[in-house]
PDB file of N, CA and C in Angstrom:
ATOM      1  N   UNK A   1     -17.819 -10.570  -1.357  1.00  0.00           N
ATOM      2  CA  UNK A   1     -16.859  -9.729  -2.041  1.00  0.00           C
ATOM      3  C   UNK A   1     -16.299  -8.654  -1.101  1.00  0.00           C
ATOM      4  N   UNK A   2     -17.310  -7.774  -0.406  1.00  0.00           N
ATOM      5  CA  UNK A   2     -16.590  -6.916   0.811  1.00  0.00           C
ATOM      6  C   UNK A   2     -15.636  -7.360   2.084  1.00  0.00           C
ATOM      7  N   UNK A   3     -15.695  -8.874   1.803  1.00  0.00           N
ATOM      8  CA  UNK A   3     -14.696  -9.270   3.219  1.00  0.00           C
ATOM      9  C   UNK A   3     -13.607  -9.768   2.343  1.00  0.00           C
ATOM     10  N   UNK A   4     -13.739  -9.964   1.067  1.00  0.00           N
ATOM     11  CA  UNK A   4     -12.373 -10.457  -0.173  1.00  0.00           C
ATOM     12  C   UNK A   4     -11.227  -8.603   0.274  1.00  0.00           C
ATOM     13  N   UNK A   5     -12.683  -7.972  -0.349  1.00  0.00           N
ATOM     14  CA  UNK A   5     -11.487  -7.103  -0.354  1.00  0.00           C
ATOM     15  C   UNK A   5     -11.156  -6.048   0.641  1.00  0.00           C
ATOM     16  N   UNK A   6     -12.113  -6.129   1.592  1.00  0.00           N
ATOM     17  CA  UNK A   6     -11.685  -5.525   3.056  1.00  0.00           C
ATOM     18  C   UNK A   6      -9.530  -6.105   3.653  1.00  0.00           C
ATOM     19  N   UNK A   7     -10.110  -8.025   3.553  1.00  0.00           N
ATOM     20  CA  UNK A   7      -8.699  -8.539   3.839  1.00  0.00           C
ATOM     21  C   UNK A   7      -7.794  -8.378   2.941  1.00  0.00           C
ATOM     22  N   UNK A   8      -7.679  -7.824   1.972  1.00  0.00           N
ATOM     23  CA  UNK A   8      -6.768  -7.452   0.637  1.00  0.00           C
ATOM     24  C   UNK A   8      -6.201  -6.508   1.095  1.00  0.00           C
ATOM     25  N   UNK A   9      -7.547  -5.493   1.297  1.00  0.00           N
ATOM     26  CA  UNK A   9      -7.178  -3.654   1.556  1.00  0.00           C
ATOM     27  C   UNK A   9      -5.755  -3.805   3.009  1.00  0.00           C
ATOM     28  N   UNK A  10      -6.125  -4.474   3.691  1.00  0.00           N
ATOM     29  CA  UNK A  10      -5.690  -4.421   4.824  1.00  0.00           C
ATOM     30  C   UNK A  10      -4.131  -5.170   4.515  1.00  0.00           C
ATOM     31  N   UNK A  11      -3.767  -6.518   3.782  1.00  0.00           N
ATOM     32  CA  UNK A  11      -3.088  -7.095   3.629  1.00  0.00           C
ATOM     33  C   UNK A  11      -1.814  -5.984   2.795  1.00  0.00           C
ATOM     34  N   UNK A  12      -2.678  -5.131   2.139  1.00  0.00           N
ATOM     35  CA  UNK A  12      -1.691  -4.625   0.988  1.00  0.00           C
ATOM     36  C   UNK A  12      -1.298  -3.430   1.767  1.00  0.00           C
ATOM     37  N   UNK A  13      -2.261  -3.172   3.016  1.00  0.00           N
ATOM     38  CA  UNK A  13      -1.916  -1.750   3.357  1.00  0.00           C
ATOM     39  C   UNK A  13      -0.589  -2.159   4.219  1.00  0.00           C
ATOM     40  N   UNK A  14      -0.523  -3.425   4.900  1.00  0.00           N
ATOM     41  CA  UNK A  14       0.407  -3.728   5.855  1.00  0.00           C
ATOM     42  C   UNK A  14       1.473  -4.301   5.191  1.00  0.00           C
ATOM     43  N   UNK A  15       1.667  -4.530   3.558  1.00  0.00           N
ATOM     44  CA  UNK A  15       3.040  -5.044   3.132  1.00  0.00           C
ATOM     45  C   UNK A  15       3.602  -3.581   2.811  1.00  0.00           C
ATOM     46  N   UNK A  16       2.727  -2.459   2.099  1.00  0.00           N
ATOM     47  CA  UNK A  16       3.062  -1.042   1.909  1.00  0.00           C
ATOM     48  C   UNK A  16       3.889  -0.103   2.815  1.00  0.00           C
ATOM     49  N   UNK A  17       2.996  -0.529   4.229  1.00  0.00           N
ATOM     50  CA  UNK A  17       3.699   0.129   4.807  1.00  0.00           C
ATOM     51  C   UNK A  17       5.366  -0.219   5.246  1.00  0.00           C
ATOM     52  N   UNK A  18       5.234  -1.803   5.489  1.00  0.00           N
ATOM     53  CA  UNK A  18       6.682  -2.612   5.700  1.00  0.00           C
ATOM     54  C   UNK A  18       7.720  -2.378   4.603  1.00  0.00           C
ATOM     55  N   UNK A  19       7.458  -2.031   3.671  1.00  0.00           N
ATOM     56  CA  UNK A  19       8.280  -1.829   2.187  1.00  0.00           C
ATOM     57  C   UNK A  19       8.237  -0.336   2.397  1.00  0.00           C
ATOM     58  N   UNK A  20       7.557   0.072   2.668  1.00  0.00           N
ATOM     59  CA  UNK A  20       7.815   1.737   3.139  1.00  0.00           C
ATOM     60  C   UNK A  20       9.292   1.219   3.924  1.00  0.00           C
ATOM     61  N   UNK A  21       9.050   0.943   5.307  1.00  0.00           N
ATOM     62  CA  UNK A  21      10.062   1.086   6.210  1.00  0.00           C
ATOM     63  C   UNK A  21      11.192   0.099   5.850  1.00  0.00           C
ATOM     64  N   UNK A  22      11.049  -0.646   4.530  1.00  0.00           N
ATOM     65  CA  UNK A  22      12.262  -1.526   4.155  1.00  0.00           C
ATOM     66  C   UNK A  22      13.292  -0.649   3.265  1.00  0.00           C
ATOM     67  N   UNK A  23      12.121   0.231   2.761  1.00  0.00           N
ATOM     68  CA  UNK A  23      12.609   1.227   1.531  1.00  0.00           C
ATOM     69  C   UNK A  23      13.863   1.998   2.303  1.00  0.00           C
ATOM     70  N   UNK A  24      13.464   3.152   3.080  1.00  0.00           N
ATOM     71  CA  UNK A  24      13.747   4.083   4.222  1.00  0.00           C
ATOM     72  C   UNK A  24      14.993   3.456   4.881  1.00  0.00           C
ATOM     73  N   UNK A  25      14.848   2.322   5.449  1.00  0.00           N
ATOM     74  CA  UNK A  25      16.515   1.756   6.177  1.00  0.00           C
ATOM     75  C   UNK A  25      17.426   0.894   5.257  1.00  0.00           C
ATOM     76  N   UNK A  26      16.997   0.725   3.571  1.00  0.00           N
ATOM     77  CA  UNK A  26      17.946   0.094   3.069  1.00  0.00           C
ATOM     78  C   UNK A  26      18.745   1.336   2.057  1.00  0.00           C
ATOM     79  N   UNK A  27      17.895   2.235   2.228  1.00  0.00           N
ATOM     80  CA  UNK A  27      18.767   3.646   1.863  1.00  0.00           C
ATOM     81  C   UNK A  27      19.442   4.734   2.719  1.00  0.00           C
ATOM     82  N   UNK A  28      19.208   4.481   4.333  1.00  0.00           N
ATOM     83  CA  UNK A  28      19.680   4.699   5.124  1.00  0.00           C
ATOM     84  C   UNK A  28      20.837   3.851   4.909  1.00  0.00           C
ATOM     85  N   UNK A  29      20.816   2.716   5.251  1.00  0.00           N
ATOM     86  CA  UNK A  29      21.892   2.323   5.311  1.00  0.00           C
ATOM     87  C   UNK A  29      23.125   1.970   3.889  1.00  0.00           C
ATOM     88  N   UNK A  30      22.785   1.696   2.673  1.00  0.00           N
ATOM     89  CA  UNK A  30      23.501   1.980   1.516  1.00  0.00           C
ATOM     90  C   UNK A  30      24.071   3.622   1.746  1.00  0.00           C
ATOM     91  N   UNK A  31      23.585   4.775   2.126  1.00  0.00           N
ATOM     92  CA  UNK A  31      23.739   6.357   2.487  1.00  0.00           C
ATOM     93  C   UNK A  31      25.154   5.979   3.439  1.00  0.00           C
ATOM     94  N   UNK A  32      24.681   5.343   4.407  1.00  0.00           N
ATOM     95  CA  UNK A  32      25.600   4.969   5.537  1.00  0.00           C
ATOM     96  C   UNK A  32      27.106   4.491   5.246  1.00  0.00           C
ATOM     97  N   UNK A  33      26.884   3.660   4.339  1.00  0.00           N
ATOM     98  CA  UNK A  33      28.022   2.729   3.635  1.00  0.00           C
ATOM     99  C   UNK A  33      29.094   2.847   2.384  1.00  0.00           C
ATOM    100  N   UNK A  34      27.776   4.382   1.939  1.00  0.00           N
ATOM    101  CA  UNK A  34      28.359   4.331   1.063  1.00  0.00           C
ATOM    102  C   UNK A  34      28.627   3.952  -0.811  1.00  0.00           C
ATOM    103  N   UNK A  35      27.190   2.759  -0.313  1.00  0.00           N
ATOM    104  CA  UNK A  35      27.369   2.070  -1.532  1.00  0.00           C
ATOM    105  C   UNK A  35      26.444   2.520  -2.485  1.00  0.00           C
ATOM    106  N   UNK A  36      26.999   2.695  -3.605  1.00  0.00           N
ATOM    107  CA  UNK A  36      26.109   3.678  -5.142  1.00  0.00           C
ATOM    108  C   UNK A  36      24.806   2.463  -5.429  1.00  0.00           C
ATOM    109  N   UNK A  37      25.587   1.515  -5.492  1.00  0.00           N
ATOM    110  CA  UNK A  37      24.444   0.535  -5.976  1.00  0.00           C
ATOM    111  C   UNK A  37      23.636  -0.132  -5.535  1.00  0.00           C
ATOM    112  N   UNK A  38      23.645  -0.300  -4.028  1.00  0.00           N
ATOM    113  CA  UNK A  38      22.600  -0.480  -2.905  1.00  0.00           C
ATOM    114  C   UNK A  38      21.652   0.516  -3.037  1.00  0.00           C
ATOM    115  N   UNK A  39      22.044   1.523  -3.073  1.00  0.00           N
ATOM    116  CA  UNK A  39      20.848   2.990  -3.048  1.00  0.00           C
ATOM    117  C   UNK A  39      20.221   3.154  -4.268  1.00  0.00           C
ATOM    118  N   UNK A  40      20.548   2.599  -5.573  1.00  0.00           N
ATOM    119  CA  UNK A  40      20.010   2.441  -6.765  1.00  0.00           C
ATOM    120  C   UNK A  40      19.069   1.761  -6.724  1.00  0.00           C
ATOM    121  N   UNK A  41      19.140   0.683  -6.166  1.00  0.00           N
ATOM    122  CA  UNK A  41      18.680  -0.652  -6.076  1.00  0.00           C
ATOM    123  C   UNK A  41      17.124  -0.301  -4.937  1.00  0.00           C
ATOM    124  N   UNK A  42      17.723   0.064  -4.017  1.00  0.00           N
ATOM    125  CA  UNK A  42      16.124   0.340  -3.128  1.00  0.00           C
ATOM    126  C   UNK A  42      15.454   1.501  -3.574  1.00  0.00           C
ATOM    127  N   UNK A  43      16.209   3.032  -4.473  1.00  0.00           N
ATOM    128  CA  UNK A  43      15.467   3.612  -4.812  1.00  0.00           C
ATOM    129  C   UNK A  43      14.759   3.523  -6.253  1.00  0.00           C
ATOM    130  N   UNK A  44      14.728   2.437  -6.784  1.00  0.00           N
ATOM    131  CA  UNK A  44      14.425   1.661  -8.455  1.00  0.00           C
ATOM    132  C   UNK A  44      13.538   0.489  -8.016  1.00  0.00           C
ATOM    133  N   UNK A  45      14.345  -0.729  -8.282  1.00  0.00           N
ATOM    134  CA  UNK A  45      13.339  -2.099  -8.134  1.00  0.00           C
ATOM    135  C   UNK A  45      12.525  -1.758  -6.846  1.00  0.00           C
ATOM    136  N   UNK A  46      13.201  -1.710  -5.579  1.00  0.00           N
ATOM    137  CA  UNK A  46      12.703  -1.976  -4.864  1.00  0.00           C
ATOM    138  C   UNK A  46      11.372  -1.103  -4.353  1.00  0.00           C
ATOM    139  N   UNK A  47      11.465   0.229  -4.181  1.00  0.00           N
ATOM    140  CA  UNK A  47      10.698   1.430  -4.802  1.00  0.00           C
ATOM    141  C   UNK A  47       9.366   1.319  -5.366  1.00  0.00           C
ATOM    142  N   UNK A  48       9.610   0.413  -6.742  1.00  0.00           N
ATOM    143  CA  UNK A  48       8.435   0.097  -7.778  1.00  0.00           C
ATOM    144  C   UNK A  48       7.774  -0.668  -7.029  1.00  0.00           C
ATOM    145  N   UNK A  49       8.581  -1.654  -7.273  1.00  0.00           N
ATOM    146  CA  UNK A  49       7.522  -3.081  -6.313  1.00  0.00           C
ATOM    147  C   UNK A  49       6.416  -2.500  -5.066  1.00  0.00           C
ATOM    148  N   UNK A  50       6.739  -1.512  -4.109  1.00  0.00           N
ATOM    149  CA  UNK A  50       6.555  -0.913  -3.111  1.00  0.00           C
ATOM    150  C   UNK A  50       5.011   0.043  -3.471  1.00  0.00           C
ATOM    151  N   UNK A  51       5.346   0.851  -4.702  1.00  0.00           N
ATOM    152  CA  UNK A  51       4.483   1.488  -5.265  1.00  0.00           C
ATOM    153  C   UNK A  51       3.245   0.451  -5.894  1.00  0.00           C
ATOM    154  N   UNK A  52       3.714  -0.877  -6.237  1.00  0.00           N
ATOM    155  CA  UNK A  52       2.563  -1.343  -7.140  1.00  0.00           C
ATOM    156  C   UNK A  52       1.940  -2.004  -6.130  1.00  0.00           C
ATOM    157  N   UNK A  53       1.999  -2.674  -5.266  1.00  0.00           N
ATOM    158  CA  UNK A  53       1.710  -2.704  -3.916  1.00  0.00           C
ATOM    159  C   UNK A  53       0.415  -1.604  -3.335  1.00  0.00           C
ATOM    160  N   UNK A  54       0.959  -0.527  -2.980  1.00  0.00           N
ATOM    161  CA  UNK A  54       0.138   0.986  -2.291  1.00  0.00           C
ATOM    162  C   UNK A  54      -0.925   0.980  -3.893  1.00  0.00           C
ATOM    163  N   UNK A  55      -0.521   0.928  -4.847  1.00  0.00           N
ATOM    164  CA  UNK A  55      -1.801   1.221  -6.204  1.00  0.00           C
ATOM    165  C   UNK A  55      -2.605   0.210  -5.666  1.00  0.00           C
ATOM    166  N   UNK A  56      -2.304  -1.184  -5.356  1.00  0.00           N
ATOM    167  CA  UNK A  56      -3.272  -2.134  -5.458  1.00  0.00           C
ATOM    168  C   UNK A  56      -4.055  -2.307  -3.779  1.00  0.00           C
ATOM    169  N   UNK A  57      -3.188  -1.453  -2.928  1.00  0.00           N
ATOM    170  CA  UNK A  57      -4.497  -1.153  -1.605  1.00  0.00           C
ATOM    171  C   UNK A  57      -5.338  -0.080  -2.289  1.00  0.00           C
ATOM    172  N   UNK A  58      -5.000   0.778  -2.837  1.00  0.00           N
ATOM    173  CA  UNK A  58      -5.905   2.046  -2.908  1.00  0.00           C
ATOM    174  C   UNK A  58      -6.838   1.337  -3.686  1.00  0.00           C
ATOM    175  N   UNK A  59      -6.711   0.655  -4.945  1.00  0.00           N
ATOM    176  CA  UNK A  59      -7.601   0.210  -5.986  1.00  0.00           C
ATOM    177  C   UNK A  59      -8.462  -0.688  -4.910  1.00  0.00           C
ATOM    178  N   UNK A  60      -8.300  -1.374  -3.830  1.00  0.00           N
ATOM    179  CA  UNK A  60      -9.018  -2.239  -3.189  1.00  0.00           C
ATOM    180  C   UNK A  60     -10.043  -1.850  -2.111  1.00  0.00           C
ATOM    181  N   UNK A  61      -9.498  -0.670  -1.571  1.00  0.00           N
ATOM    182  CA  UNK A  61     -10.268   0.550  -0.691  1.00  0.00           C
ATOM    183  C   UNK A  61     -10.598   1.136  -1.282  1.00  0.00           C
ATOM    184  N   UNK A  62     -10.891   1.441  -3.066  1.00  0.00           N
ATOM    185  CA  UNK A  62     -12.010   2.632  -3.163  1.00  0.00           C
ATOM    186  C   UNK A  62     -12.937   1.466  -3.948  1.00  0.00           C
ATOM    187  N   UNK A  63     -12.544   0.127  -4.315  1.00  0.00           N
ATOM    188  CA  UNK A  63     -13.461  -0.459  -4.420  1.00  0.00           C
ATOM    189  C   UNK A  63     -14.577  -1.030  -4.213  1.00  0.00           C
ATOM    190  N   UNK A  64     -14.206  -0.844  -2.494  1.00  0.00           N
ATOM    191  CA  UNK A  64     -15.335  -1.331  -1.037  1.00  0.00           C
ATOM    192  C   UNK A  64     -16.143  -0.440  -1.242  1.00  0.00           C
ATOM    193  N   UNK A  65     -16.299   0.712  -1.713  1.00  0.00           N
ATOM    194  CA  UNK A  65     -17.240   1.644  -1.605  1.00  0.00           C
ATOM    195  C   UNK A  65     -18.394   0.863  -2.916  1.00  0.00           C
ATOM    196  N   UNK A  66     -18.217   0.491  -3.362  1.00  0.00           N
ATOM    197  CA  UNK A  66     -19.161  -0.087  -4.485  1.00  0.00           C
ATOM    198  C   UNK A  66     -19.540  -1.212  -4.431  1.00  0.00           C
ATOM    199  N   UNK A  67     -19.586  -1.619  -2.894  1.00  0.00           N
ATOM    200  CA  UNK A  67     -20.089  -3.325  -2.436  1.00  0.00           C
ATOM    201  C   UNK A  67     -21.501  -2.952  -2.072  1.00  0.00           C
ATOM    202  N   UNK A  68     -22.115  -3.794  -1.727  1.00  0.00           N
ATOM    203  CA  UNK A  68     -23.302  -3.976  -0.720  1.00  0.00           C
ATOM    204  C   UNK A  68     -23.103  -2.640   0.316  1.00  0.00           C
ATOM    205  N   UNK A  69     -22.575  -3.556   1.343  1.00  0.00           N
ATOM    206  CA  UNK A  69     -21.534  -3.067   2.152  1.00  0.00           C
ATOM    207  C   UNK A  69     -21.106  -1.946   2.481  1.00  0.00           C
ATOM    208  N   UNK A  70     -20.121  -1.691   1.750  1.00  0.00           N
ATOM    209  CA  UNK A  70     -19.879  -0.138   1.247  1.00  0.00           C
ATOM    210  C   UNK A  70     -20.532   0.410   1.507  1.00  0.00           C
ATOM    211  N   UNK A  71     -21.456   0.531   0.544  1.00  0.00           N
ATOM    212  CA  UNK A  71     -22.515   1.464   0.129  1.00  0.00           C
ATOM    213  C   UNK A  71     -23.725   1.963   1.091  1.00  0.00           C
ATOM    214  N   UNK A  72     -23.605   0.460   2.498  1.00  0.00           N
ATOM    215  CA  UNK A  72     -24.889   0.717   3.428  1.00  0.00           C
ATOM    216  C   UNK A  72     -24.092   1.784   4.530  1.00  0.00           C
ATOM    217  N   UNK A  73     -22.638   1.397   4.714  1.00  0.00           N
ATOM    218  CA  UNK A  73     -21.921   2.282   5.710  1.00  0.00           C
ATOM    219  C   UNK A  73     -21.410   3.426   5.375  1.00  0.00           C
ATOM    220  N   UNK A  74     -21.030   3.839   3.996  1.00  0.00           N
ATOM    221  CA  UNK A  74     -20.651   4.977   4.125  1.00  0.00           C
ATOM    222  C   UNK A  74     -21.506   5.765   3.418  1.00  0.00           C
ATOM    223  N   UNK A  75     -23.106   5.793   3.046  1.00  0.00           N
ATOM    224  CA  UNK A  75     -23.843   6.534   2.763  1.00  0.00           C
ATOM    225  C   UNK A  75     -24.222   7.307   3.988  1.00  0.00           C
ATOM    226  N   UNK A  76     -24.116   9.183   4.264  1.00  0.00           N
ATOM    227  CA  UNK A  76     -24.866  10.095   5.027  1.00  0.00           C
ATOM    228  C   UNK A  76     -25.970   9.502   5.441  1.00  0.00           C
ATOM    229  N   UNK A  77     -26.401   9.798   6.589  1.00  0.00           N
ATOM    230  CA  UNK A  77     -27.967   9.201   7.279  1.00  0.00           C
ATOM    231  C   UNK A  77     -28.853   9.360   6.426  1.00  0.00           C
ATOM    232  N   UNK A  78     -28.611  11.139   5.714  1.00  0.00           N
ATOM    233  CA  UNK A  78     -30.050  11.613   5.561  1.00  0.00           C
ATOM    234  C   UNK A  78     -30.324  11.009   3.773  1.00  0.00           C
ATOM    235  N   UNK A  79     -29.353   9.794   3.588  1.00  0.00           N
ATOM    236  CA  UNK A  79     -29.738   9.525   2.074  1.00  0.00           C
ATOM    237  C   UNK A  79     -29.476   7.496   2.136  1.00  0.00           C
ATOM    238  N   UNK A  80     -29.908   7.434   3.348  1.00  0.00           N
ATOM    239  CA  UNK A  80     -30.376   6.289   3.889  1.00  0.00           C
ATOM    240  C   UNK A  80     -31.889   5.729   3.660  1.00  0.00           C
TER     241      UNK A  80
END
């Protein structure tokens, strides 16, 4: 289960961030152009999608903490 969702955490963190930077230059450039409904469009659908995405890394990285796993690496020494 900790390597399910280690490669999840990681998968979702790297589409998040790409939809970050898809977000950012398709409103740059709708800004650029001009166009009302390009900039609607990446700051709405595209936006959401982006957000449900980043919910479902975070939900997957605070879940690792409650593996095996988890629990052997990020427990303090002194409660080892």
């Amino acid at each position: 289960m900790h390597a399910f969702l280690l490669t999840a955490t990681r998968v979702l963190l790297a589409a998040f961030l790409l939809g970050g930077c898809v977000v950012v230059a398709g409103q740059s450039f709708a800004l650029a152009t001009g166009d009302r409904g390009l900039m609607e469009m990446f700051g709405t659908s595209v936006t959401d999608a982006v957000c449900v995405v980043a919910g479902g890394a975070g939900l997957c990285s605070f879940l690792l903490l409650y593996t095996p796993e988890g629990r052997r690496t990020d427990a303090p020494d002194d409660q080892r």
